[in-house]
Protein backbone atom coordinates (compact mmCIF):
# COMPACT_ATOMS: atom_id res chain seq x y z
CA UNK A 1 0.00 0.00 0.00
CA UNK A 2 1.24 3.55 -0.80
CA UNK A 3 2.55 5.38 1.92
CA UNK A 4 1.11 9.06 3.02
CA UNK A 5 4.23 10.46 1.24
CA UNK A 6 2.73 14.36 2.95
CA UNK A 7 3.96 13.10 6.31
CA UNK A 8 7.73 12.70 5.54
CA UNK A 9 8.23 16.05 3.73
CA UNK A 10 10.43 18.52 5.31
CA UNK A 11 8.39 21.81 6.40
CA UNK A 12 8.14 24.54 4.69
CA UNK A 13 7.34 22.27 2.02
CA UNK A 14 7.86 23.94 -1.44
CA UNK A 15 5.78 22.74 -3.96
CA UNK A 16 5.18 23.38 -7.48
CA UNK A 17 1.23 23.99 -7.98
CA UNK A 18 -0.37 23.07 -10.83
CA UNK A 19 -0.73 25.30 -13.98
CA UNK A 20 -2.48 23.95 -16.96
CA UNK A 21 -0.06 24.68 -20.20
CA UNK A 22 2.95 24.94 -17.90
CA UNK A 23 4.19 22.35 -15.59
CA UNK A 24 5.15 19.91 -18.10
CA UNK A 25 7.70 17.30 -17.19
CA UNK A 26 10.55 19.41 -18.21
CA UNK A 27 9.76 22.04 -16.09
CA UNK A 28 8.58 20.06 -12.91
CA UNK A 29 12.04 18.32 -13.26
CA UNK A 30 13.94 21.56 -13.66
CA UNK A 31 11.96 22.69 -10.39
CA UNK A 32 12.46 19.59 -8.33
CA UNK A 33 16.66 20.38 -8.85
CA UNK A 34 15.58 23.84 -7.80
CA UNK A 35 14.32 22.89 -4.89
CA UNK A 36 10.36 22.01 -5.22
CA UNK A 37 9.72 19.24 -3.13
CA UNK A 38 6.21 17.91 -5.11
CA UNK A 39 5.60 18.79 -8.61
CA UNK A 40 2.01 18.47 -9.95
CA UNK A 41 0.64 17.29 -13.05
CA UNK A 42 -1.35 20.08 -15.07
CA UNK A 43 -4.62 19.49 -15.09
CA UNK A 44 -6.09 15.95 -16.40
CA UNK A 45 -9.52 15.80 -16.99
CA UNK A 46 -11.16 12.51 -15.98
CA UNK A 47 -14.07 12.16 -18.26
CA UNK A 48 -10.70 12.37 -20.86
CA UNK A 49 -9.40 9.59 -19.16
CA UNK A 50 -12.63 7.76 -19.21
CA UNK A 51 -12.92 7.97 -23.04
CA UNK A 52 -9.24 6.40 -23.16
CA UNK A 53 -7.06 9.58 -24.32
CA UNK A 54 -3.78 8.89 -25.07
CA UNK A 55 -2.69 12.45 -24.68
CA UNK A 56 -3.86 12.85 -21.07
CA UNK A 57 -1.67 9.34 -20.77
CA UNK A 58 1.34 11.52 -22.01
CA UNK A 59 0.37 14.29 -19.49
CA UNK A 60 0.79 11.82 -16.57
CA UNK A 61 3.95 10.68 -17.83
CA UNK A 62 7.51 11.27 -15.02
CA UNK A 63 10.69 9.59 -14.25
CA UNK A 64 10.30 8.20 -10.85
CA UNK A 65 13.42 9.37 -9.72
CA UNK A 66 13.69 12.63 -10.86
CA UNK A 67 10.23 13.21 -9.47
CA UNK A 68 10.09 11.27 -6.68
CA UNK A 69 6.60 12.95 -4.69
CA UNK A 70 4.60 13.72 -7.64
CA UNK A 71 1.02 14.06 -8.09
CA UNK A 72 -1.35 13.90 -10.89
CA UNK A 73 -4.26 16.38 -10.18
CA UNK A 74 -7.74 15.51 -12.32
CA UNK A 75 -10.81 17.73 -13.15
CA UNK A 76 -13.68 16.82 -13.76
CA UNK A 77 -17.32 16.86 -12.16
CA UNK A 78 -18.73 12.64 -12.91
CA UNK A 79 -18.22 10.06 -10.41
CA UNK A 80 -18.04 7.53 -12.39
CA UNK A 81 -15.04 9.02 -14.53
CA UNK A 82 -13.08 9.65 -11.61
CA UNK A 83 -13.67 6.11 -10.39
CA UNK A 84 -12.42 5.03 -14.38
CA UNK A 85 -9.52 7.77 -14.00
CA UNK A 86 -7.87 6.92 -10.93
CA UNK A 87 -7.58 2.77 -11.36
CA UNK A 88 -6.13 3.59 -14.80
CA UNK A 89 -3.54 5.78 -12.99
CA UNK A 90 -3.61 3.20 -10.31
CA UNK A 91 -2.12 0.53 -12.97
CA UNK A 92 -0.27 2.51 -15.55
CA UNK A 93 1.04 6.00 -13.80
CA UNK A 94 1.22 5.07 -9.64
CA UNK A 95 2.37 8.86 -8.72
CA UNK A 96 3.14 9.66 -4.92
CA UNK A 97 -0.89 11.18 -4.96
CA UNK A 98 -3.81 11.99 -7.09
CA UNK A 99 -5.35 15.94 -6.60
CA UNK A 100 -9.11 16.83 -7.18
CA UNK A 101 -9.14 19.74 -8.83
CA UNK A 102 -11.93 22.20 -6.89
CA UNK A 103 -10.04 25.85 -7.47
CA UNK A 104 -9.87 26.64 -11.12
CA UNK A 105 -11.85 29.84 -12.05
CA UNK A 106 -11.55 29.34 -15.91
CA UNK A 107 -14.94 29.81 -17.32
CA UNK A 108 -15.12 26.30 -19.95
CA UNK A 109 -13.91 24.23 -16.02
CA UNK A 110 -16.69 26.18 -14.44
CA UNK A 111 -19.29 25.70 -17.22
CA UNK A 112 -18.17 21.61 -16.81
CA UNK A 113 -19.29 21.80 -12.86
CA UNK A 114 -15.83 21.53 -12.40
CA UNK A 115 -12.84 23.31 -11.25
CA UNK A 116 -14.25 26.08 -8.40
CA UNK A 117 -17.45 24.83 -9.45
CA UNK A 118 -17.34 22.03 -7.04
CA UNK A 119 -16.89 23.98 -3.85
CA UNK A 120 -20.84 24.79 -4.55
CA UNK A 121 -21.22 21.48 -5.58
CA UNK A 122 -20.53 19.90 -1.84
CA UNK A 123 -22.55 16.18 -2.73
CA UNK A 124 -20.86 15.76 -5.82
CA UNK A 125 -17.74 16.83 -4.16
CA UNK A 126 -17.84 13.95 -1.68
CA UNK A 127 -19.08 11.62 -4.54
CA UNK A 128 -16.17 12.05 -6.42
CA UNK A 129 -13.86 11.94 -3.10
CA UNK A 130 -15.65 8.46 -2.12
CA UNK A 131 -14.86 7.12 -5.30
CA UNK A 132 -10.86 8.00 -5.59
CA UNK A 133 -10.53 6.88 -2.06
CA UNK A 134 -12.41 3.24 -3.46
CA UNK A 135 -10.35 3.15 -6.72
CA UNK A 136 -6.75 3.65 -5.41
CA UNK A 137 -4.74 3.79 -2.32
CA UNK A 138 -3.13 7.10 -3.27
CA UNK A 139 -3.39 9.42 -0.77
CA UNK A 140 -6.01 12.00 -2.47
CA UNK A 141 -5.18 16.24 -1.88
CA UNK A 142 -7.38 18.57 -2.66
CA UNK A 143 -6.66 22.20 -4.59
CA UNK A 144 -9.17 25.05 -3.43
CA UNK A 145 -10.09 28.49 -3.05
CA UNK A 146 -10.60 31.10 -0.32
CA UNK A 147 -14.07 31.06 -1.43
CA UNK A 148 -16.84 30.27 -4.28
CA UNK A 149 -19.87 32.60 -3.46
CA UNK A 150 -21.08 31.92 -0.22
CA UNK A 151 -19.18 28.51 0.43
CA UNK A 152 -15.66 29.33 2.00
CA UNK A 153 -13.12 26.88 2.06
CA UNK A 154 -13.77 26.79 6.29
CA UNK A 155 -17.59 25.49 4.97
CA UNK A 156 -16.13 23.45 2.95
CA UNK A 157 -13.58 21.39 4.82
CA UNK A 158 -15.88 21.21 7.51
CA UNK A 159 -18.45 19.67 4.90
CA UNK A 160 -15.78 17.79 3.83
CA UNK A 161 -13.98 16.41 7.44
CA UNK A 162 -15.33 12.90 7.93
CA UNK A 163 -13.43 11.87 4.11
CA UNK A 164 -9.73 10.56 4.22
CA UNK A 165 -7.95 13.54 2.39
CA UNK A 166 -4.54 14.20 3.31
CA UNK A 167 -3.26 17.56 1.74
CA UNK A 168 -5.40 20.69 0.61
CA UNK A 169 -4.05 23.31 -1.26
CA UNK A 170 -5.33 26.78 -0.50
CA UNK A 171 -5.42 30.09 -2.89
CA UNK A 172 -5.88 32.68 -0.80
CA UNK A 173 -8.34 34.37 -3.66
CA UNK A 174 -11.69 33.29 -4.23
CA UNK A 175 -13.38 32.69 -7.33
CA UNK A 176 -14.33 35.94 -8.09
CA UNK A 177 -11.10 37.42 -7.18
CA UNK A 178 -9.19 35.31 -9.63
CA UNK A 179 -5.50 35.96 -9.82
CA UNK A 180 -5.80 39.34 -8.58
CA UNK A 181 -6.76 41.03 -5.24
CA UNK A 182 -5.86 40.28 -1.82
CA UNK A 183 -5.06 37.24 -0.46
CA UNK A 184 -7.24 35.42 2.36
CA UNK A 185 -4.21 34.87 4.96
CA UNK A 186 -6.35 35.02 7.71
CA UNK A 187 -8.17 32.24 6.36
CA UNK A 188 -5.91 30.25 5.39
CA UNK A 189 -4.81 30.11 9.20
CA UNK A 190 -8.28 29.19 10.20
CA UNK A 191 -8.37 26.02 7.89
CA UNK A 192 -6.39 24.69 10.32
CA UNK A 193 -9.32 24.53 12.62
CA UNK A 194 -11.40 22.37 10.17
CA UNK A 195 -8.54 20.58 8.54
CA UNK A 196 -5.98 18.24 10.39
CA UNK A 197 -3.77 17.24 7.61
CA UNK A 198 -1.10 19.43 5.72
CA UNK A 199 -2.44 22.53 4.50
CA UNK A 200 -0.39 24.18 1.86
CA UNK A 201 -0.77 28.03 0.87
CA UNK A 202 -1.20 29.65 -2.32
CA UNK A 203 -1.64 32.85 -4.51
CA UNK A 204 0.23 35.63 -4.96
CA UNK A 205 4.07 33.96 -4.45
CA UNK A 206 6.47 36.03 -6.69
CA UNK A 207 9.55 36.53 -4.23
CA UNK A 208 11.11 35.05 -1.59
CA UNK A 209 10.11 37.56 0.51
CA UNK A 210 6.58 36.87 -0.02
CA UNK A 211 6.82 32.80 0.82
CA UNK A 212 7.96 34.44 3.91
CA UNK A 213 5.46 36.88 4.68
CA UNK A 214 2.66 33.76 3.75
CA UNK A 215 4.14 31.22 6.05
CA UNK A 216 4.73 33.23 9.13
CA UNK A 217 0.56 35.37 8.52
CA UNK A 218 -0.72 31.59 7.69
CA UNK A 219 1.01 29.22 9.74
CA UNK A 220 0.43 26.62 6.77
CA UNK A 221 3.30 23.43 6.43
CA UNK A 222 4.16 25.13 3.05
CA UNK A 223 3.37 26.60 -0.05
CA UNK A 224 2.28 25.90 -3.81
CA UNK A 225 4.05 28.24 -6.37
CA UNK A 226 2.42 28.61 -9.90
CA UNK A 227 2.69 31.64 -11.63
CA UNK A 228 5.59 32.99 -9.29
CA UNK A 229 8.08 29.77 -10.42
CA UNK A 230 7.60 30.91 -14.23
CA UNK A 231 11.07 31.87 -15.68
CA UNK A 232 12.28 31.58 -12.28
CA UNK A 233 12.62 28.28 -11.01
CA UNK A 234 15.23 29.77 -8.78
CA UNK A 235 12.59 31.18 -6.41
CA UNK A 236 13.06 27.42 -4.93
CA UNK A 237 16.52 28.01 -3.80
CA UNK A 238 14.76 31.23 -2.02
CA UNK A 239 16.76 33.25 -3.93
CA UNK A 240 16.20 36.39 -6.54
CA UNK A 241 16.57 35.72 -9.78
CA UNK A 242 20.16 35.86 -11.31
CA UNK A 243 21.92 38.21 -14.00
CA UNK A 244 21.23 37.83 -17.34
CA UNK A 245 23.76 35.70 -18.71
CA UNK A 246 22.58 32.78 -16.03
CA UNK A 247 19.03 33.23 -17.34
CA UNK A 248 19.83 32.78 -20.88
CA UNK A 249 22.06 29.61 -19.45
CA UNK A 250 19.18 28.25 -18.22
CA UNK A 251 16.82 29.17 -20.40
CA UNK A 252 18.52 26.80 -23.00
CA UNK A 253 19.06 23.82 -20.86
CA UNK A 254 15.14 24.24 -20.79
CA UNK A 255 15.18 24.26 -23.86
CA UNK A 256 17.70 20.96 -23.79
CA UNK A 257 15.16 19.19 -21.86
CA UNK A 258 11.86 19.51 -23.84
CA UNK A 259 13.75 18.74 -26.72
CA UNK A 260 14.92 15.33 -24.96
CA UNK A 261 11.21 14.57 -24.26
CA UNK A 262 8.81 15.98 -27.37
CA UNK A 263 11.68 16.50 -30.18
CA UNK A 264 11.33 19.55 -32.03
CA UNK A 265 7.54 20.14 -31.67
CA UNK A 266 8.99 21.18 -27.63
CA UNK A 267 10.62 24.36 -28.46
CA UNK A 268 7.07 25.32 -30.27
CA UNK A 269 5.41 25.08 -26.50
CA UNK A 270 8.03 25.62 -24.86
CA UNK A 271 7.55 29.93 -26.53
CA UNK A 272 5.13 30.39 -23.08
CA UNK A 273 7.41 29.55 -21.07
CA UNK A 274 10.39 31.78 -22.63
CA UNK A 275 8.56 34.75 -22.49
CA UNK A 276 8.82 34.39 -18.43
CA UNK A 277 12.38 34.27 -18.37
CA UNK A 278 12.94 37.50 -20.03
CA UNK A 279 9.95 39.63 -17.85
CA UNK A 280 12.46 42.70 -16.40
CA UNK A 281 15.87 41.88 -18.78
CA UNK A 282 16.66 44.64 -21.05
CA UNK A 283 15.22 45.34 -24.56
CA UNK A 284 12.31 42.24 -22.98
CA UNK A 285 9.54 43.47 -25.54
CA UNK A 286 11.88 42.89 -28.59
CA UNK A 287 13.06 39.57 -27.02
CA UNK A 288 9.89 38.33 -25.97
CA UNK A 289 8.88 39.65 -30.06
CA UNK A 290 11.22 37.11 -30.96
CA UNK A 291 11.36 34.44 -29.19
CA UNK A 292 7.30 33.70 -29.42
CA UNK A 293 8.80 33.08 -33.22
CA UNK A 294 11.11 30.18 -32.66
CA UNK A 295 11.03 27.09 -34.48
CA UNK A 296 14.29 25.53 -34.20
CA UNK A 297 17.29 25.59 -31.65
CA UNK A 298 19.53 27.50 -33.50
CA UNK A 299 16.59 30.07 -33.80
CA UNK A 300 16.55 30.31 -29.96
CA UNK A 301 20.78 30.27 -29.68
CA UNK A 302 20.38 33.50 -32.15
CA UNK A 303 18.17 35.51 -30.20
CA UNK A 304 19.78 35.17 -26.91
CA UNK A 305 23.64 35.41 -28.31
């Protein structure tokens, strides 16, 4: 039987939070030598699962020890495809952990049930946690908000407190606030009165400095960094980013690694992430101009000699 991997983590854990379009397995590798403790899948959808996609197969894919505590976090809003989903990652994928997916605010997740739509959704919520915890002996996380409407995350761990989930992942921005406006530390520190296992905080984390300021106004066993870890893995280490020349270093052993696992389609998705690394570098509008144009290595070598 899998073991609660959450319990033997070092504190602050550092995690890297899952971002749909970003944390691919080259970067979640690059992250974990960073520093990042658990990497995260982006998001699978389970009723994708259900209907046998390959693709979602390939999203799942990691090296085992590269990525040694790594979850796979679904979406979805049917029972029954969660039930499918998590015995075919049971057999084929066997992460560290398998996330329900109950905090994304994009509008075609919402329109599904899913995403933040399940916070207001608090029977099929425990459906679909009844039938992970039947399908697999993963231990089964949970990614929230502060709030969906009138349900707040204190509601709805308390609704939620007699099911066997061990990790929950809290933005500190509700649904309507998004990815902007101020973040719910207060309570985030109160989920701790409704929720005994680790609670990990989230939203916001661009610096060191604010990790900080979230741990010690939260009091949560760590923290989930999205957005913040984009072009600047480094914020693992705790540490600002570096001078140029390091970035563009980096930025091509990125570049080295999706190669390694997608060929030359890589460097086509890999233009997202590119664009990160340059935010705040010199002349950044003419290289980020350029560089959502490459099609080939040498294209990238060329814009950052």
């Amino acid at each position: 039987m899998p073991k609660n991997f959450w319990t033997k983590l070092d504190k602050p854990i550092l995690a890297l939070a899952p971002l749909a379009g970003f944390t691919d397995r080259a970067f979640r590798e690059l992250c974990r030598e960073f520093g990042a403790q658990v990497t995260y899948s982006e998001m699978v959808s389970a009723t994708a699962l259900f209907y046998n996609s390959q693709e979602s197969l390939e999203l799942m894919a990691f090296d085992r020890q590269k990525e040694k505590d790594f979850v796979v976090q679904l979406f979805g809003s049917e029972p029954e495809h969660f039930a499918v989903a998590a015995r075919i990652i049971e057999k084929k994928i066997k992460p560290a952990g398998i996330d329900l997916n109950c905090g994304c605010p994009v509008k075609k997740v919402l329109n599904q049930g899913a995403g933040a739509a399940l916070m207001k959704d608090l029977k099929r919520t425990r459906e679909i946690i009844k039938v992970l915890s039947a399908n697999t002996d993963r231990p089964i996380s949970l990614k929230i908000r502060a709030g969906n409407g009138r349900t707040d995350a204190l509601k709805f761990l308390e609704a939620l407190s007699d099911l066997d989930i061990k990790a929950v992942m809290i933005h500190g921005r509700t649904l309507a606030g998004a990815f902007s406006g101020p973040i719910g530390f207060e309570l985030i520190k109160q989920a701790r009165n409704y929720f005994p296992g680790i609670i990990l905080a989230n939203g916001g984390l661009d610096s060191p400095a604010a990790i900080q300021e979230m741990l010690a106004k939260t009091g949560a066993d760590g923290v989930g960094l999205a957005r913040g870890a984009l072009g600047n893995p480094w914020i693992f280490k705790g540490q600002e980013r570096p001078e140029t020349a390091k970035i563009y270093k980096l930025m091509l052993r990125h570049a080295r690694v999706a190669l390694g696992f997608k060929g030359s389609s890589a460097l086509i998705e890999l233009r997202k992430h590119l664009v990160y690394y340059v935010n705040g570098l010199p002349g950044a509008s003419r290289l980020r101009a350029a560089l959502v144009r490459i099609e080939t290595w040498d294209d990238l070598k060329q814009i950052l000699r």
